[in-house]
C-alpha atoms as a PDB file:
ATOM      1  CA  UNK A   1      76.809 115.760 131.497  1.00  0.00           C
ATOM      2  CA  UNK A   2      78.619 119.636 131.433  1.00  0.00           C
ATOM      3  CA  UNK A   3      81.249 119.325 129.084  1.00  0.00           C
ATOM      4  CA  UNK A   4      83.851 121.402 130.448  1.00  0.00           C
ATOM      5  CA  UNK A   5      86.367 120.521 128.781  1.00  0.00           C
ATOM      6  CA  UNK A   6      85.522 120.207 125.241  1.00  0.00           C
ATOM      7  CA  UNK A   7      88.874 119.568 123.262  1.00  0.00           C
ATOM      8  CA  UNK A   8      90.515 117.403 126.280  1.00  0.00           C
ATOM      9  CA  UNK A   9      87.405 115.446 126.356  1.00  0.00           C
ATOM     10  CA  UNK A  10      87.366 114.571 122.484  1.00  0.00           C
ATOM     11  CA  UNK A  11      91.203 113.328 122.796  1.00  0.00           C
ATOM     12  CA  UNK A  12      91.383 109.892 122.207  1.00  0.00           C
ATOM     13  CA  UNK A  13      94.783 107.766 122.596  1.00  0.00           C
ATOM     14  CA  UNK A  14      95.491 106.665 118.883  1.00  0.00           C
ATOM     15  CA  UNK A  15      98.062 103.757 118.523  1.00  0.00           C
ATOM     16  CA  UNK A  16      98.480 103.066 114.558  1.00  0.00           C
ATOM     17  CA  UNK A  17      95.564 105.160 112.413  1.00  0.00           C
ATOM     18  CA  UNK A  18      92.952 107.447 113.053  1.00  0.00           C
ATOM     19  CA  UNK A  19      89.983 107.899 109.926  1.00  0.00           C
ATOM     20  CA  UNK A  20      87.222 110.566 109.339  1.00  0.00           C
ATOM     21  CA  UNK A  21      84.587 109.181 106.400  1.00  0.00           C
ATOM     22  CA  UNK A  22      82.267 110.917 104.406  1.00  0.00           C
ATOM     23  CA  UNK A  23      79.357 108.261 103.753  1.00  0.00           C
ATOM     24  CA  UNK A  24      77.700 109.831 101.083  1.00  0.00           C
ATOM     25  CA  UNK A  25      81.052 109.885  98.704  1.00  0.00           C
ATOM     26  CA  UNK A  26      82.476 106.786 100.219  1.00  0.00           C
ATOM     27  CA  UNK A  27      86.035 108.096 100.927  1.00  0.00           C
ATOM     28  CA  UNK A  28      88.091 107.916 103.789  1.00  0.00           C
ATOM     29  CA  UNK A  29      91.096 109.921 104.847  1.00  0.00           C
ATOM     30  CA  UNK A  30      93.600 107.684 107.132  1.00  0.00           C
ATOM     31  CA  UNK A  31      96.864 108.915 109.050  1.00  0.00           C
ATOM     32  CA  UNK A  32      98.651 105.975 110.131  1.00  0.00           C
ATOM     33  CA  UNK A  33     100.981 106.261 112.928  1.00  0.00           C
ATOM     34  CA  UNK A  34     104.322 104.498 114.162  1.00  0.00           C
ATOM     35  CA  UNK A  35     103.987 105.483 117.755  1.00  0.00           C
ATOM     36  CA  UNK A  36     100.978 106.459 120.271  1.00  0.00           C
ATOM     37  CA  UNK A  37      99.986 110.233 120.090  1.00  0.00           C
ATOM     38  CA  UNK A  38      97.048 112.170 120.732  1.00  0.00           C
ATOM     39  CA  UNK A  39      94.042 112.396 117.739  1.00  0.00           C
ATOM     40  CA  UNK A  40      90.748 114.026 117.518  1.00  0.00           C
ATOM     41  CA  UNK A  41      87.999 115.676 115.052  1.00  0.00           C
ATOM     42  CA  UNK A  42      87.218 118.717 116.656  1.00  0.00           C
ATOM     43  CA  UNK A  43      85.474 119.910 113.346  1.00  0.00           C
ATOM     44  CA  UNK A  44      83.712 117.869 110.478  1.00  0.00           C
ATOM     45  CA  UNK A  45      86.584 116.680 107.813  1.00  0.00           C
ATOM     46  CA  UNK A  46      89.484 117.669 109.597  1.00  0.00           C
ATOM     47  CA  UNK A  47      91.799 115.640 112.020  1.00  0.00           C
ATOM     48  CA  UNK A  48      94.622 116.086 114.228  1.00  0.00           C
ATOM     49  CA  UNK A  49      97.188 114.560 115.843  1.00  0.00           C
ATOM     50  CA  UNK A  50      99.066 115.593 119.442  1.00  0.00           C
ATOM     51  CA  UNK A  51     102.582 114.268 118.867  1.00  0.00           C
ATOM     52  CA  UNK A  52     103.877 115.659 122.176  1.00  0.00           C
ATOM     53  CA  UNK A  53     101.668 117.224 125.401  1.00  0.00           C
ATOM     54  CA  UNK A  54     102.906 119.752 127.033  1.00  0.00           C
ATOM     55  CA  UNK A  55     101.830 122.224 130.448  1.00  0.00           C
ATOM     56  CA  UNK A  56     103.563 124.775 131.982  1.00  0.00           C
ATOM     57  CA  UNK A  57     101.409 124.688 134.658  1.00  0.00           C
ATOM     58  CA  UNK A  58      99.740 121.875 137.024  1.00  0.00           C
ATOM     59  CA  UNK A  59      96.895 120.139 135.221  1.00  0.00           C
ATOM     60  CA  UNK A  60      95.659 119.046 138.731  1.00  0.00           C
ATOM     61  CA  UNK A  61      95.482 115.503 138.080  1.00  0.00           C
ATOM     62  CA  UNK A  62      97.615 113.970 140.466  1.00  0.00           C
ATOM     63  CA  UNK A  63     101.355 115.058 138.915  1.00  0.00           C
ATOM     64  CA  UNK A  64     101.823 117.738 141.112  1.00  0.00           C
ATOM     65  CA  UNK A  65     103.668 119.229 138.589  1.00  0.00           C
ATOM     66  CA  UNK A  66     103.815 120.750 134.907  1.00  0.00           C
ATOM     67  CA  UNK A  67     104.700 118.990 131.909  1.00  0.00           C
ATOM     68  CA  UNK A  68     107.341 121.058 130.674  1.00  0.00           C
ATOM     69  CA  UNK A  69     109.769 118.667 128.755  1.00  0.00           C
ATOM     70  CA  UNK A  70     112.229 121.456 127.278  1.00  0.00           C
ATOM     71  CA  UNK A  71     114.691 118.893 125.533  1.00  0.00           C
ATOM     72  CA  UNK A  72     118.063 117.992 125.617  1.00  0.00           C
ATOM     73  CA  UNK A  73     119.255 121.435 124.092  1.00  0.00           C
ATOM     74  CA  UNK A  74     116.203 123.651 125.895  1.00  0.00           C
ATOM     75  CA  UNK A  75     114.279 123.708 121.965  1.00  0.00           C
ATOM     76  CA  UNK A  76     111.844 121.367 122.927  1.00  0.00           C
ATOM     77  CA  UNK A  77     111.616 117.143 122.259  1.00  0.00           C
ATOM     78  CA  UNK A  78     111.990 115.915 119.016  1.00  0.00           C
ATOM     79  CA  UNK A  79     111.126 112.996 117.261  1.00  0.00           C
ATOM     80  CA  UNK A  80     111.813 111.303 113.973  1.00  0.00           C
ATOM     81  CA  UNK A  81     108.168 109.476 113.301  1.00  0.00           C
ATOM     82  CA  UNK A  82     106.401 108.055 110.577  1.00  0.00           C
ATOM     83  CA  UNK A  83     103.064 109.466 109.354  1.00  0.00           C
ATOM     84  CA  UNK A  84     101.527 107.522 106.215  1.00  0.00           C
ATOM     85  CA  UNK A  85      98.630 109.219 104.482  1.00  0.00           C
ATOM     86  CA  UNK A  86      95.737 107.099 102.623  1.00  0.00           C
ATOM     87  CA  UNK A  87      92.625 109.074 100.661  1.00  0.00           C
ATOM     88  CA  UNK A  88      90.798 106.791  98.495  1.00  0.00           C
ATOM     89  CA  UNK A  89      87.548 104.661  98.489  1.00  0.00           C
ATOM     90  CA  UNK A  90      85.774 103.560 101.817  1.00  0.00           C
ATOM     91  CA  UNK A  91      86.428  99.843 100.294  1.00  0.00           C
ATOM     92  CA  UNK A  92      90.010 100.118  99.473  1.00  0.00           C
ATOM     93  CA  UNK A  93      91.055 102.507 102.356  1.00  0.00           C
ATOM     94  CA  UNK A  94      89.738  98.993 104.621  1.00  0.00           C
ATOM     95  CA  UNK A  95      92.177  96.908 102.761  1.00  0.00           C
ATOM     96  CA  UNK A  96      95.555  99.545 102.816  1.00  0.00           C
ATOM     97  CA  UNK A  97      95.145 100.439 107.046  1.00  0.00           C
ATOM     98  CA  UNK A  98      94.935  97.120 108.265  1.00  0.00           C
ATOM     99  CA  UNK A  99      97.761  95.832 106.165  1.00  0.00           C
ATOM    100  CA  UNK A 100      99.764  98.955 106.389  1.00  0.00           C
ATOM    101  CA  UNK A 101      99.774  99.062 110.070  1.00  0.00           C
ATOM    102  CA  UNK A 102     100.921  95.308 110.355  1.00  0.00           C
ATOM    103  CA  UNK A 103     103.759  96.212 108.040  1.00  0.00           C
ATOM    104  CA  UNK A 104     104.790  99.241 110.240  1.00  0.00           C
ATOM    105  CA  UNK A 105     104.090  97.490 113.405  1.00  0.00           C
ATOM    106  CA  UNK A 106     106.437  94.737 112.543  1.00  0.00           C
ATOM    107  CA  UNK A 107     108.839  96.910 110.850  1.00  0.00           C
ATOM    108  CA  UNK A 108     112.385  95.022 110.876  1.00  0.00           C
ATOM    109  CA  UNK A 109     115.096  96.877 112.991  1.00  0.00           C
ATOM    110  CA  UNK A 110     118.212  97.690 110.897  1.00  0.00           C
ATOM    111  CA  UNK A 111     121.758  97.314 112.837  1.00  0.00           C
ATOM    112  CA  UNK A 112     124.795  98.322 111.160  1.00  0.00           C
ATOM    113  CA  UNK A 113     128.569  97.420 111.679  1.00  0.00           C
ATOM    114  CA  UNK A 114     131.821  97.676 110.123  1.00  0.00           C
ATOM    115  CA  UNK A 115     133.044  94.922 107.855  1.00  0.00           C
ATOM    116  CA  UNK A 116     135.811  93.975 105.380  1.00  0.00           C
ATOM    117  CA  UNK A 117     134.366  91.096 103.985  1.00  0.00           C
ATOM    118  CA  UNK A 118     132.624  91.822 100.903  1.00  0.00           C
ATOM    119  CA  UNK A 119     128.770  91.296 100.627  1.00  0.00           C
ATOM    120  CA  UNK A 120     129.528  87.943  98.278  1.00  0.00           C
ATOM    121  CA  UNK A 121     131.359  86.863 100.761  1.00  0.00           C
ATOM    122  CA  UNK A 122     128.448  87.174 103.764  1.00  0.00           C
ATOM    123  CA  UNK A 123     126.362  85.783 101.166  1.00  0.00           C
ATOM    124  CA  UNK A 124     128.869  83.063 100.909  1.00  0.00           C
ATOM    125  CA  UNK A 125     129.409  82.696 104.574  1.00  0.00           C
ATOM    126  CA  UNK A 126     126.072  83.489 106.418  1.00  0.00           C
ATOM    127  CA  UNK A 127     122.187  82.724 105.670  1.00  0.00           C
ATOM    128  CA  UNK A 128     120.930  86.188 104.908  1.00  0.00           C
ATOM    129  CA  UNK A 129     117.190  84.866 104.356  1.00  0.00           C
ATOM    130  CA  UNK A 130     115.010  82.892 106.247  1.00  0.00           C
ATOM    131  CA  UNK A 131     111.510  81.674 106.535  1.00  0.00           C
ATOM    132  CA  UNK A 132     109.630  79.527 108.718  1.00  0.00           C
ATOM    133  CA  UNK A 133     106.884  79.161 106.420  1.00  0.00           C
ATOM    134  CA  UNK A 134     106.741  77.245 103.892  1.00  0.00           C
ATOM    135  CA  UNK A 135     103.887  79.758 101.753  1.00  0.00           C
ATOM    136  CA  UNK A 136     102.855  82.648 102.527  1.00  0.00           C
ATOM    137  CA  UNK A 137      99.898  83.106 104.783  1.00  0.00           C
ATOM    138  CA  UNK A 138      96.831  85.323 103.615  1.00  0.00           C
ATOM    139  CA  UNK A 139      96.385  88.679 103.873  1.00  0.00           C
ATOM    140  CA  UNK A 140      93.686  88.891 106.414  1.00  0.00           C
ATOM    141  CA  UNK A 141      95.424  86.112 108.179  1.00  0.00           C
ATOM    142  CA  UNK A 142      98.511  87.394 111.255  1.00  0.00           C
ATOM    143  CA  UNK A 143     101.259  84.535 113.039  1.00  0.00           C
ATOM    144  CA  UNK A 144     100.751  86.329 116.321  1.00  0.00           C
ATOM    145  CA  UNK A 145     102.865  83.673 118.405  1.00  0.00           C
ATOM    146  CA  UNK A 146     105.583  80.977 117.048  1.00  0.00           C
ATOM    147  CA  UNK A 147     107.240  80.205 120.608  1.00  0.00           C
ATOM    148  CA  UNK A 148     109.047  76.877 121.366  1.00  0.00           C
ATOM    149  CA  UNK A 149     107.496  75.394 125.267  1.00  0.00           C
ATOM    150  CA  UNK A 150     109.115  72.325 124.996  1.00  0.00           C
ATOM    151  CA  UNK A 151     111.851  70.563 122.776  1.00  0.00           C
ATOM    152  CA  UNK A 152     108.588  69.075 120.921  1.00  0.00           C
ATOM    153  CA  UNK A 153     105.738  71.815 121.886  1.00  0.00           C
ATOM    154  CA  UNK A 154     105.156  74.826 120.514  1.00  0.00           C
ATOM    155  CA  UNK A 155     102.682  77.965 120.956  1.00  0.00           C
ATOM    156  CA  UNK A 156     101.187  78.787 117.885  1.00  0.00           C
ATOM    157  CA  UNK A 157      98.667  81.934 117.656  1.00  0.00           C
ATOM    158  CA  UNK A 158      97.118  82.754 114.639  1.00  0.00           C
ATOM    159  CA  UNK A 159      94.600  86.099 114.058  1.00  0.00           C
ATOM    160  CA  UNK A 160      92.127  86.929 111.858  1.00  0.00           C
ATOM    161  CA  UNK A 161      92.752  90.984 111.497  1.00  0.00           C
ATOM    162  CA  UNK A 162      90.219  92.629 109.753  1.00  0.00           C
ATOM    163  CA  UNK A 163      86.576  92.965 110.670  1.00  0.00           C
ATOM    164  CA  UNK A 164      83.012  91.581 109.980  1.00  0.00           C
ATOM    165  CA  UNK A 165      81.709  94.958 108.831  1.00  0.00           C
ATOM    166  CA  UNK A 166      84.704  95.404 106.430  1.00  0.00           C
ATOM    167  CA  UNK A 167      84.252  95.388 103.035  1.00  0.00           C
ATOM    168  CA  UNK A 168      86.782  93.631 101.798  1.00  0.00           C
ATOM    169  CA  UNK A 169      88.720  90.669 103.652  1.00  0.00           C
ATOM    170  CA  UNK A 170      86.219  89.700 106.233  1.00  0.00           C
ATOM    171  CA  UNK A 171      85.261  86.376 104.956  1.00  0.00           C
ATOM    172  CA  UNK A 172      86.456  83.238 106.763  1.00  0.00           C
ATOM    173  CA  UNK A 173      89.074  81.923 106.371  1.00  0.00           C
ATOM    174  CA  UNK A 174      90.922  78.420 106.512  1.00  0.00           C
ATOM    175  CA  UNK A 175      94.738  77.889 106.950  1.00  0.00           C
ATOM    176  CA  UNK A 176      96.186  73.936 107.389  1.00  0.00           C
ATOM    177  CA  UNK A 177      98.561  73.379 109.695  1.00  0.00           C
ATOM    178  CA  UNK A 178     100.342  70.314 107.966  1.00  0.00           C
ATOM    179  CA  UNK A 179     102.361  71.821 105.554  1.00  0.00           C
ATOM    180  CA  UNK A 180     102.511  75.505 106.325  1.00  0.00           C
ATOM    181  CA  UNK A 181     105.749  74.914 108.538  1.00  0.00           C
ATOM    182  CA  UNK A 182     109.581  74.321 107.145  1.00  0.00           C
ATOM    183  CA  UNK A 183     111.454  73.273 110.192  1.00  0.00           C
ATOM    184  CA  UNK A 184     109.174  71.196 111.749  1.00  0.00           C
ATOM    185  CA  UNK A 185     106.057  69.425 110.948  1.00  0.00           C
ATOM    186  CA  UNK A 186     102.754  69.185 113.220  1.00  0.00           C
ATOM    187  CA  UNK A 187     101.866  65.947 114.201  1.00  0.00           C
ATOM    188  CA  UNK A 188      98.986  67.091 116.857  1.00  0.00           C
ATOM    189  CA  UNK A 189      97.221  70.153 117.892  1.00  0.00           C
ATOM    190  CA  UNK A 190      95.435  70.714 121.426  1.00  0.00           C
ATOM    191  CA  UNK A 191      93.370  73.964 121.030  1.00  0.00           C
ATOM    192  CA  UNK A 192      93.978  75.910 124.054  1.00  0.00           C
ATOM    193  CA  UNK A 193      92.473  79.480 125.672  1.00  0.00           C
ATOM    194  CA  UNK A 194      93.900  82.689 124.422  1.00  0.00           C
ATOM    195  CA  UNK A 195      96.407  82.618 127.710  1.00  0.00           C
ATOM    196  CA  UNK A 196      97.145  79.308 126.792  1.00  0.00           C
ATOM    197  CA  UNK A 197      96.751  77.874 130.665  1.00  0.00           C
ATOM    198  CA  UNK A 198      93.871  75.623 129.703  1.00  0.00           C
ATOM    199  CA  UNK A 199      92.644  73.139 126.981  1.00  0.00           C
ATOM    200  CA  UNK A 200      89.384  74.978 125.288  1.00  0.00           C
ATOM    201  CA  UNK A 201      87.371  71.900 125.771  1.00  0.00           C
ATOM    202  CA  UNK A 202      87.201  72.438 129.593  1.00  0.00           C
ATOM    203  CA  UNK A 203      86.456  76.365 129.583  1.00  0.00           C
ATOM    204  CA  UNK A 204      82.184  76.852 130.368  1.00  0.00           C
ATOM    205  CA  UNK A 205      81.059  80.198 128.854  1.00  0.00           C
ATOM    206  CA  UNK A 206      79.313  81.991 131.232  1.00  0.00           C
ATOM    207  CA  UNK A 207      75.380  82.536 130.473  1.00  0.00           C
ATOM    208  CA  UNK A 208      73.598  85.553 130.519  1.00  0.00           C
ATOM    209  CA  UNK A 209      70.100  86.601 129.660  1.00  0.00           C
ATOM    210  CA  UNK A 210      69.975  89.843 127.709  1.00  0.00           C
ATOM    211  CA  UNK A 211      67.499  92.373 127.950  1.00  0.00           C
ATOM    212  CA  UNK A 212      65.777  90.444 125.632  1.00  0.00           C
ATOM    213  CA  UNK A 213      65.434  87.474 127.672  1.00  0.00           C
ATOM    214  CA  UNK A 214      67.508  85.473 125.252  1.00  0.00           C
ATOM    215  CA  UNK A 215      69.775  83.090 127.140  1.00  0.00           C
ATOM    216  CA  UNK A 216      73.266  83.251 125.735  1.00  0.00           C
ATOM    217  CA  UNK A 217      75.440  80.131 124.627  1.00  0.00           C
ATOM    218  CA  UNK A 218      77.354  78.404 127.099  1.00  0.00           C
ATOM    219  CA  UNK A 219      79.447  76.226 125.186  1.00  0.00           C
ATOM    220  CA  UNK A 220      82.096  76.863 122.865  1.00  0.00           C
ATOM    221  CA  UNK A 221      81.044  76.166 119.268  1.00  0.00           C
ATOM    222  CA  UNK A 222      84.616  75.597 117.151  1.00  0.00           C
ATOM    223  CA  UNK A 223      85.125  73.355 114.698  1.00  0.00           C
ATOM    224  CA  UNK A 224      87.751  70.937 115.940  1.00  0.00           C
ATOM    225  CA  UNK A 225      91.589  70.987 114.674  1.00  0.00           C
ATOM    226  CA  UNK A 226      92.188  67.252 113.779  1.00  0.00           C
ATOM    227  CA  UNK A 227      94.501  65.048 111.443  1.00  0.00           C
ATOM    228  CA  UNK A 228      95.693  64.538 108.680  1.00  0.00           C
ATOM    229  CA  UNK A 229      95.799  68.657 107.673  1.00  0.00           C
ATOM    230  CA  UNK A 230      94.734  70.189 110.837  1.00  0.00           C
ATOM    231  CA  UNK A 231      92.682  73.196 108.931  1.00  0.00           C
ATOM    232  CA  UNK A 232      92.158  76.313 111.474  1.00  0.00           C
ATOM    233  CA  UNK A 233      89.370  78.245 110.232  1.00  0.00           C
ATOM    234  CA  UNK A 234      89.308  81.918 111.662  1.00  0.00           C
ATOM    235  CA  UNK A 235      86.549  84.864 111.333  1.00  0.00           C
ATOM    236  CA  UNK A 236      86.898  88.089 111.408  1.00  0.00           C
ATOM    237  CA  UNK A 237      88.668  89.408 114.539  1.00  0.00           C
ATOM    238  CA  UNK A 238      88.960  86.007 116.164  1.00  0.00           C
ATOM    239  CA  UNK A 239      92.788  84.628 117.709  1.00  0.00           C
END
């Protein structure tokens, strides 16, 4: 390998947080992000972020042209991002980025419009608040998909979010199905793939022998979703 490019080769796309770690103190310095940008670590303990790229000449790679985005006014683009900034332990800097990022990620999307009724009155008037759940959900545990098939079918993904290596939050974890909904209530479940285009129990595994000559599993090994409180139990990383 000749690195000949050694800062354009130690770019990496970063879509919510980029981390450096010192071991030996266990800290960790995180930059969360609200949009993709550029990151690296071109030196030990520092890190940056590319918010915009720009060329005024040809990079060669196809474009035929350089990136030279001057702006609507000539000054250059501009942005109004987020940047959130976490230095504390290795255990609790685990907890904040994963539930921090979900929390930006899904940030709601404010619209505003003139009114002349008062705000007792659209309190009056309108539902201002609204859950479909009937308790909260744990921390480690994401509603990824709540969509409606059929009149009496719905898709329902659920992820675990943080990892097995984590220090905190990476135990399993059970959620029932029965009562965790308020406007309807589950009366049978039918585990499907993550595409949702076929039932679970007719998917084969493919089998491999590794290096090792161990022969992988070829069967699916979940614990089935079944009446009366259709538990889901999830580990760490799994949909």
């Amino acid at each position: 390998y000749n690195n000949t490019a050694p800062v354009a080769g130690n770019y990496y796309p970063v879509n919510s947080r980029i981390f450096i770690r010192d071991e030996n103190k266990k800290t960790q310095f995180t930059v969360l992000n609200d949009r993709s940008q550029g990151g690296s670590s071109m030196v030990d303990g520092s890190v940056e972020l590319m918010i915009h790229r720009r060329t005024l000449k040809d990079d060669k790679r196809g474009v035929n042209e350089p990136l030279n985005e001057t702006g609507q006014y000539g000054d250059g683009l501009i942005i109004r991002g987020k940047h959130y900034v976490v230095f504390d332990n290795y255990t609790s800097s685990t907890y904040i980025h994963r539930i921090v990022a979900e929390m930006m990620m899904l940030e709601p999307e404010l619209v505003f419009d003139e009114s002349n009724s008062s705000f007792d009155d659209l309190k009056s008037n309108y539902n201002l608040q609204y859950s479909a759940l009937k308790k909260s959900l744990p921390d480690s545990i994401h509603l990824l998909t709540l969509e409606y098939l059929e009149k009496d079918k719905i898709l329902l993904r659920l992820d675990h979010q943080f990892e097995a290596s984590d220090p905190v939050g990476s135990d399993d974890v059970t959620v029932s199905l029965s009562d965790l909904f308020e406007p309807f209530k589950v009366k049978d479940v039918t585990e499907l793939t993550l595409g949702a285009n076929a039932d679970i129990r007719d998917v084969k595994k493919l089998s491999w022998r590794t290096v090792n000559a161990e022969q992988t599993g070829s069967v699916w090994q979940f614990k089935p979703v079944v009446a009366p409180y259709f538990d889901v139990t999830l580990s760490p990383m799994e949909i």
